[in-house]
C-alpha atoms as a PDB file:
ATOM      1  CA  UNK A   1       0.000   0.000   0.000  1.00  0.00           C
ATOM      2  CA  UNK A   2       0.854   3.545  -0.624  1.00  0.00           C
ATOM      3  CA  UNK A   3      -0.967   6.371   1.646  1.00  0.00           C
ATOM      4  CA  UNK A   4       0.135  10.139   0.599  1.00  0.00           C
ATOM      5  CA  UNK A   5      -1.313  13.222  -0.679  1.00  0.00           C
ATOM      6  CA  UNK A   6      -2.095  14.284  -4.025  1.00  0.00           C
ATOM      7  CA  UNK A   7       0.752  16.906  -4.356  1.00  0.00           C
ATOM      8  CA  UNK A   8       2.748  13.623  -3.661  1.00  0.00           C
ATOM      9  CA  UNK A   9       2.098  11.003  -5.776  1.00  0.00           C
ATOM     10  CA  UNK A  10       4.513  11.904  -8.639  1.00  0.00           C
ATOM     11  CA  UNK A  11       7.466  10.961  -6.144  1.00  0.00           C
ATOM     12  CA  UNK A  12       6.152   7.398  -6.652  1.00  0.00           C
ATOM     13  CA  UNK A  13       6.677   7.389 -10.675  1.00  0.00           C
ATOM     14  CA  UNK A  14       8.923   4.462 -11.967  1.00  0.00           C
ATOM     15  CA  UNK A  15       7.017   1.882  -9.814  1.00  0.00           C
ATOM     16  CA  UNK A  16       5.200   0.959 -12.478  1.00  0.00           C
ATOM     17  CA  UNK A  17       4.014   1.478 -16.091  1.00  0.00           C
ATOM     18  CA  UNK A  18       0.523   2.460 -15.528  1.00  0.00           C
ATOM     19  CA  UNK A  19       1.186   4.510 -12.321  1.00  0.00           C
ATOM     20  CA  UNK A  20       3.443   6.907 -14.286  1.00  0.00           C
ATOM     21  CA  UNK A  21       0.499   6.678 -17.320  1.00  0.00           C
ATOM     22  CA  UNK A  22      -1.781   7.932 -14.377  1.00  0.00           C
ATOM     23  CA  UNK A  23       0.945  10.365 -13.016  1.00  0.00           C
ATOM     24  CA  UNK A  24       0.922  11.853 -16.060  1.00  0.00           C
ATOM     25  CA  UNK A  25      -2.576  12.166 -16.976  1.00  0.00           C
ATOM     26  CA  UNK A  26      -3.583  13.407 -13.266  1.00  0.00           C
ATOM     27  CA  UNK A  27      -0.827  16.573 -13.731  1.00  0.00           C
ATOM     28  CA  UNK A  28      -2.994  17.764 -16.683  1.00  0.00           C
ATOM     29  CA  UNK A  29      -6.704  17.162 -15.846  1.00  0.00           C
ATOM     30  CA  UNK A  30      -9.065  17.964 -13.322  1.00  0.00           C
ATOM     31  CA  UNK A  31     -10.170  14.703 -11.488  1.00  0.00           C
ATOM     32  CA  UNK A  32     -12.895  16.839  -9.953  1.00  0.00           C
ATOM     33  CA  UNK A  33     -14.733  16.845 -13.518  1.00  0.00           C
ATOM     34  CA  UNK A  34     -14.251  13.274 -14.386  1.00  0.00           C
ATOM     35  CA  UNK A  35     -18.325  11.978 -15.194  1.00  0.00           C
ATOM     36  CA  UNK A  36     -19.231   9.379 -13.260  1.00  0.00           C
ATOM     37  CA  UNK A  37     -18.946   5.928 -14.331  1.00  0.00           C
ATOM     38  CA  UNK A  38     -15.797   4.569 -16.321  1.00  0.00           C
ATOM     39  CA  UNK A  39     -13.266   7.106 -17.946  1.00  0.00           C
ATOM     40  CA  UNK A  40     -10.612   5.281 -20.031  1.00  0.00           C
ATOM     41  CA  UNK A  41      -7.090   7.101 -19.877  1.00  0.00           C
ATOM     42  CA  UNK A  42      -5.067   4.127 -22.032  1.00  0.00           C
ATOM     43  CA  UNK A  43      -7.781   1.949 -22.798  1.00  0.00           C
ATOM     44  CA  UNK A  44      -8.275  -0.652 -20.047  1.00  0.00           C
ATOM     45  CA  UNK A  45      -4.787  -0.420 -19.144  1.00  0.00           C
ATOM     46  CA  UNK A  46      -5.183   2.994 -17.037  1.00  0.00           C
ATOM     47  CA  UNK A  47      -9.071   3.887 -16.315  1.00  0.00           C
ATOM     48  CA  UNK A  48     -10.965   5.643 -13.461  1.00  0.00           C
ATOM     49  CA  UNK A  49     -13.972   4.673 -12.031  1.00  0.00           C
ATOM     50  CA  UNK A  50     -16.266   7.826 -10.402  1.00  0.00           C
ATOM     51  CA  UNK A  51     -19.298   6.433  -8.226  1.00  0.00           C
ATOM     52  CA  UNK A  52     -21.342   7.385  -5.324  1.00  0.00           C
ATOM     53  CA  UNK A  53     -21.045   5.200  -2.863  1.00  0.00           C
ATOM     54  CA  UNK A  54     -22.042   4.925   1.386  1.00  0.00           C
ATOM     55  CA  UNK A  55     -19.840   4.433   3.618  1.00  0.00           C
ATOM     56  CA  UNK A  56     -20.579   1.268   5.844  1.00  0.00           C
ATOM     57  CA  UNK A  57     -19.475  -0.757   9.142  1.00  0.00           C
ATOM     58  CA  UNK A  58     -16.612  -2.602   9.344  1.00  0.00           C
ATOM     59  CA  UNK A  59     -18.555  -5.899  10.580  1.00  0.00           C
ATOM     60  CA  UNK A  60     -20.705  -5.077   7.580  1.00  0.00           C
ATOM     61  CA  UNK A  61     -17.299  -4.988   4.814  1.00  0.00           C
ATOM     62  CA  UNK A  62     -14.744  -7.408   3.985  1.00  0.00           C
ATOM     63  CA  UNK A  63     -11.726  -7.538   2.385  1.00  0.00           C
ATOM     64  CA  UNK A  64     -11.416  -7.324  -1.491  1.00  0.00           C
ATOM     65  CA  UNK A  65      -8.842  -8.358  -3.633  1.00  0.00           C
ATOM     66  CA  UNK A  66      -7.673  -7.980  -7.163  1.00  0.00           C
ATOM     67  CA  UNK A  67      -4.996 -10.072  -9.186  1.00  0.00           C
ATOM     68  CA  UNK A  68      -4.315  -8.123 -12.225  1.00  0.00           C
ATOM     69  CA  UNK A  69      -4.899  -4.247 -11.369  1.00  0.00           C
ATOM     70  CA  UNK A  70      -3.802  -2.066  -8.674  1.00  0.00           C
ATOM     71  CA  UNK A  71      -6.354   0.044  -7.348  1.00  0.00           C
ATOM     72  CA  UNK A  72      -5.716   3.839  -6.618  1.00  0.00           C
ATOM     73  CA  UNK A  73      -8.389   5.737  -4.479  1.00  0.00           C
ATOM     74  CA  UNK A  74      -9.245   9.320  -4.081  1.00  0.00           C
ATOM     75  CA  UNK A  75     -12.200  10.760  -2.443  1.00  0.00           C
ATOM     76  CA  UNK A  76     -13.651  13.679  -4.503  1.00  0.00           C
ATOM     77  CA  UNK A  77     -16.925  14.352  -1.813  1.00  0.00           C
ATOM     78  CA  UNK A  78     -17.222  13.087   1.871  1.00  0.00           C
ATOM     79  CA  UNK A  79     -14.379  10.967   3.086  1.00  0.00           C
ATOM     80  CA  UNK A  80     -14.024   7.361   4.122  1.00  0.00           C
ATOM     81  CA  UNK A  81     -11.553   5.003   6.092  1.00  0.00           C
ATOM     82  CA  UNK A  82     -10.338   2.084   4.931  1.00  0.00           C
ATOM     83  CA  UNK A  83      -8.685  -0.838   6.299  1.00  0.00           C
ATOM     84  CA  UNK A  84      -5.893  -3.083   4.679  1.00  0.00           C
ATOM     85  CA  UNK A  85      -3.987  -5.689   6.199  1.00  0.00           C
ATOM     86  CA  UNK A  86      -0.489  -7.495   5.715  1.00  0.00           C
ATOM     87  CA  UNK A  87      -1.852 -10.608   7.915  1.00  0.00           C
ATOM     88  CA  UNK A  88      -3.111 -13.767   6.882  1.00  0.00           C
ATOM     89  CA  UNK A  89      -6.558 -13.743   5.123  1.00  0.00           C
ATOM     90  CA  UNK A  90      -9.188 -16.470   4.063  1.00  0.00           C
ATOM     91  CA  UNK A  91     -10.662 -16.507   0.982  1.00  0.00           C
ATOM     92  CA  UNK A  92     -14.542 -15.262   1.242  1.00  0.00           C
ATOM     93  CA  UNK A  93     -15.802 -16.582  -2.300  1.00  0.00           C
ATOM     94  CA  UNK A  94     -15.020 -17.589  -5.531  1.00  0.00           C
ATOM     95  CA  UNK A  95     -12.905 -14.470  -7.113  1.00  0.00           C
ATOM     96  CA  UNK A  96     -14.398 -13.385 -10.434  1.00  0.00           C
ATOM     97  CA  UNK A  97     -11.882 -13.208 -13.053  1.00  0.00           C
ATOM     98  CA  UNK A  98     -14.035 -11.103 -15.024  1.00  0.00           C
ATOM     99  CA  UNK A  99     -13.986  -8.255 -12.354  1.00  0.00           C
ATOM    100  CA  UNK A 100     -10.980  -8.971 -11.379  1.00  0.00           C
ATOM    101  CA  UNK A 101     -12.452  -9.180  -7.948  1.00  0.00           C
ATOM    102  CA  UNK A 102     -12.137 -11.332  -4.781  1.00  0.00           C
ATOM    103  CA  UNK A 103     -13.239 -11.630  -1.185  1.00  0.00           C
ATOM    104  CA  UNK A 104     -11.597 -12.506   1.672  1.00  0.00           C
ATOM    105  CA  UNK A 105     -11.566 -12.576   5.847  1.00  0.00           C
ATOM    106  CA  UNK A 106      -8.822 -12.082   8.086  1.00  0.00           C
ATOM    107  CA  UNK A 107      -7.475 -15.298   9.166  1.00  0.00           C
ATOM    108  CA  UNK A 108      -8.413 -16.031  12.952  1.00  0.00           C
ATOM    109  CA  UNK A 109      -6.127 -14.377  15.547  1.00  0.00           C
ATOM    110  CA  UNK A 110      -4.977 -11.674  12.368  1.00  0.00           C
ATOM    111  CA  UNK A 111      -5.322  -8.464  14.013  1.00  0.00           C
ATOM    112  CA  UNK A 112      -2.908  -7.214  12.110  1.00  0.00           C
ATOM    113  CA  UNK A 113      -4.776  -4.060  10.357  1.00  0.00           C
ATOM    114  CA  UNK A 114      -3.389  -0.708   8.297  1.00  0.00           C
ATOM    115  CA  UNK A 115      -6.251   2.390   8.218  1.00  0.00           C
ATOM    116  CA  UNK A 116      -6.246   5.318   7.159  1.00  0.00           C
ATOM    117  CA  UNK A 117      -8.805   8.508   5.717  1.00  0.00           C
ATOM    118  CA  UNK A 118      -8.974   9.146   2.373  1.00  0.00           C
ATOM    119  CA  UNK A 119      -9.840  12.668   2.995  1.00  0.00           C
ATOM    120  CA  UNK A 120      -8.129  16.226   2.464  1.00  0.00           C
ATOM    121  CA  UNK A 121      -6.624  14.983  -0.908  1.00  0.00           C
ATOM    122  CA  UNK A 122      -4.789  11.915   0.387  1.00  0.00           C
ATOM    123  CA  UNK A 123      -4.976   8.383  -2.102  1.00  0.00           C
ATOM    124  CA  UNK A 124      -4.232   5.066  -1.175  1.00  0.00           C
ATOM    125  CA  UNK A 125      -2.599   2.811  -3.979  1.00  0.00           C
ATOM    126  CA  UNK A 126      -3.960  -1.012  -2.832  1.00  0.00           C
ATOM    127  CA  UNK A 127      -1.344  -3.152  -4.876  1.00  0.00           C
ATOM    128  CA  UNK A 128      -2.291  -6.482  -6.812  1.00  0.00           C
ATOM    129  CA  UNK A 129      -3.511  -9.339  -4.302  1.00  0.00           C
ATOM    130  CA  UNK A 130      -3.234  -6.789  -1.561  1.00  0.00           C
ATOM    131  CA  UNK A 131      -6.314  -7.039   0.224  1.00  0.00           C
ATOM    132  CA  UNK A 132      -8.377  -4.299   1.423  1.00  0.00           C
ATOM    133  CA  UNK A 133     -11.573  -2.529   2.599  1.00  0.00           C
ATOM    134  CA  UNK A 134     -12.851   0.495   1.445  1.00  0.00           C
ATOM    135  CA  UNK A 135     -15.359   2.913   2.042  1.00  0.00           C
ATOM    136  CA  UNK A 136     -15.536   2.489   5.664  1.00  0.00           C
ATOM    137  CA  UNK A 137     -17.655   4.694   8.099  1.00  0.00           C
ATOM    138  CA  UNK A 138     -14.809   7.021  10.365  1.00  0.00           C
ATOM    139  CA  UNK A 139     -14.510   5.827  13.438  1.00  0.00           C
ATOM    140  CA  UNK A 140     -16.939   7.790  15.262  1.00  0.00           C
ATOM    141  CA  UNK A 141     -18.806   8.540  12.802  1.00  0.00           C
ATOM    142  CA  UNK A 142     -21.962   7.752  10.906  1.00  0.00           C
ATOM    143  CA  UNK A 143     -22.528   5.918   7.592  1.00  0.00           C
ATOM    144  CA  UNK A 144     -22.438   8.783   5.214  1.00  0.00           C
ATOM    145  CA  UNK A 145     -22.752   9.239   1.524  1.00  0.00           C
ATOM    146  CA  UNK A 146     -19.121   9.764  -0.612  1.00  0.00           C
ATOM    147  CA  UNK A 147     -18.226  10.209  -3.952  1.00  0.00           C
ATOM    148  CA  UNK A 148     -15.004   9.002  -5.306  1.00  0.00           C
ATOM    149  CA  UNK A 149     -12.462   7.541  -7.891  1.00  0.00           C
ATOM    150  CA  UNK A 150     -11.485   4.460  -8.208  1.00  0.00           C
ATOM    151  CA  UNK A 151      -8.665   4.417 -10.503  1.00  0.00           C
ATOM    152  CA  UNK A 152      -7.541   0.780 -12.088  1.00  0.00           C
ATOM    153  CA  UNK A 153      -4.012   0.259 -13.101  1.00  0.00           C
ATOM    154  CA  UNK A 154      -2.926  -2.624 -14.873  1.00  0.00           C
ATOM    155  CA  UNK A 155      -0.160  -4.562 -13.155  1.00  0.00           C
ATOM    156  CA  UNK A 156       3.522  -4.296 -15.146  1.00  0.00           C
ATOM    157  CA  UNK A 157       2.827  -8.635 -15.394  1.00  0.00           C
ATOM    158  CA  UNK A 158      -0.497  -7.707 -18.273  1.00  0.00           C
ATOM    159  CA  UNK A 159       0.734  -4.410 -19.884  1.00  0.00           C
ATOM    160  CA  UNK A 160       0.953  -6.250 -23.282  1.00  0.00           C
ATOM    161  CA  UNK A 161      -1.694  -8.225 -22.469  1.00  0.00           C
ATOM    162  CA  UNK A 162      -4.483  -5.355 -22.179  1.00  0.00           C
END
């Protein structure tokens, strides 16, 4: 995982091809006028994903993962917490290979958790087969409504295959 602000992230360019494509693209637009739904930047190599989303309970969430792109998330209204951990998880699921998406638990006796708040123009970069839990309510807090990016970068491993 990566956690930094925005004015940051171009410190983190040659750590992968589609990071610096993104790097790139994010110096000259304006992510806050991105439409919502899917916005290809290099085809489905680099592409952001704007929703609306809730935030929700951690006893309510579980871990996702993804085996072929990195996700990079920035809050654009409301903010959320999120949860990632290094520990041993379970799987929670069959993962979908179409949506490049997976479930998973932490492993019993894994209390072994990374949060943060994606708020004030920070981003989290969740790597390939990392798994974690977004759009989590603050601690504190109550379930609240957010909009935000989801930008997918294709892993270095299926550049020439996308």
């Amino acid at each position: 995982m990566i956690y930094d602000g925005l004015s940051a992230l171009p410190l983190y360019r040659g750590l992968s091809r589609g990071l610096d494509v993104l790097i790139d693209w994010i110096a000259t637009s304006d992510i806050h006028e991105l439409p919502l739904g899917k916005t290809c930047i290099d085809g489905e190599r680099v592409y952001a994903n704007v929703m609306n989303a809730k935030t929700r309970r951690v006893e309510d969430a579980r871990f996702e993962t993804h085996r072929k792109y990195m996700d990079v998330q920035v809050d654009l209204e409301g903010y959320e917490w999120f949860r990632t951990t290094p520990g041993a998880v379970v799987p929670n699921g069959e993962f979908d290979v179409d949506t490049d998406k997976g479930y998973c638990l932490a492993a019993e006796g894994n209390t072994d958790m990374l949060e943060g708040s994606l708020e004030n123009g920070r981003f989290a970069v969740f790597m390939v087969d990392e798994p974690h839990m977004p759009n989590l309510v603050a601690p504190g807090a109550e379930p609240s409504d957010l909009k935000k990016i989801c930008f997918k970068v294709v892993d270095n491993r299926f550049w020439d295959e996308v």
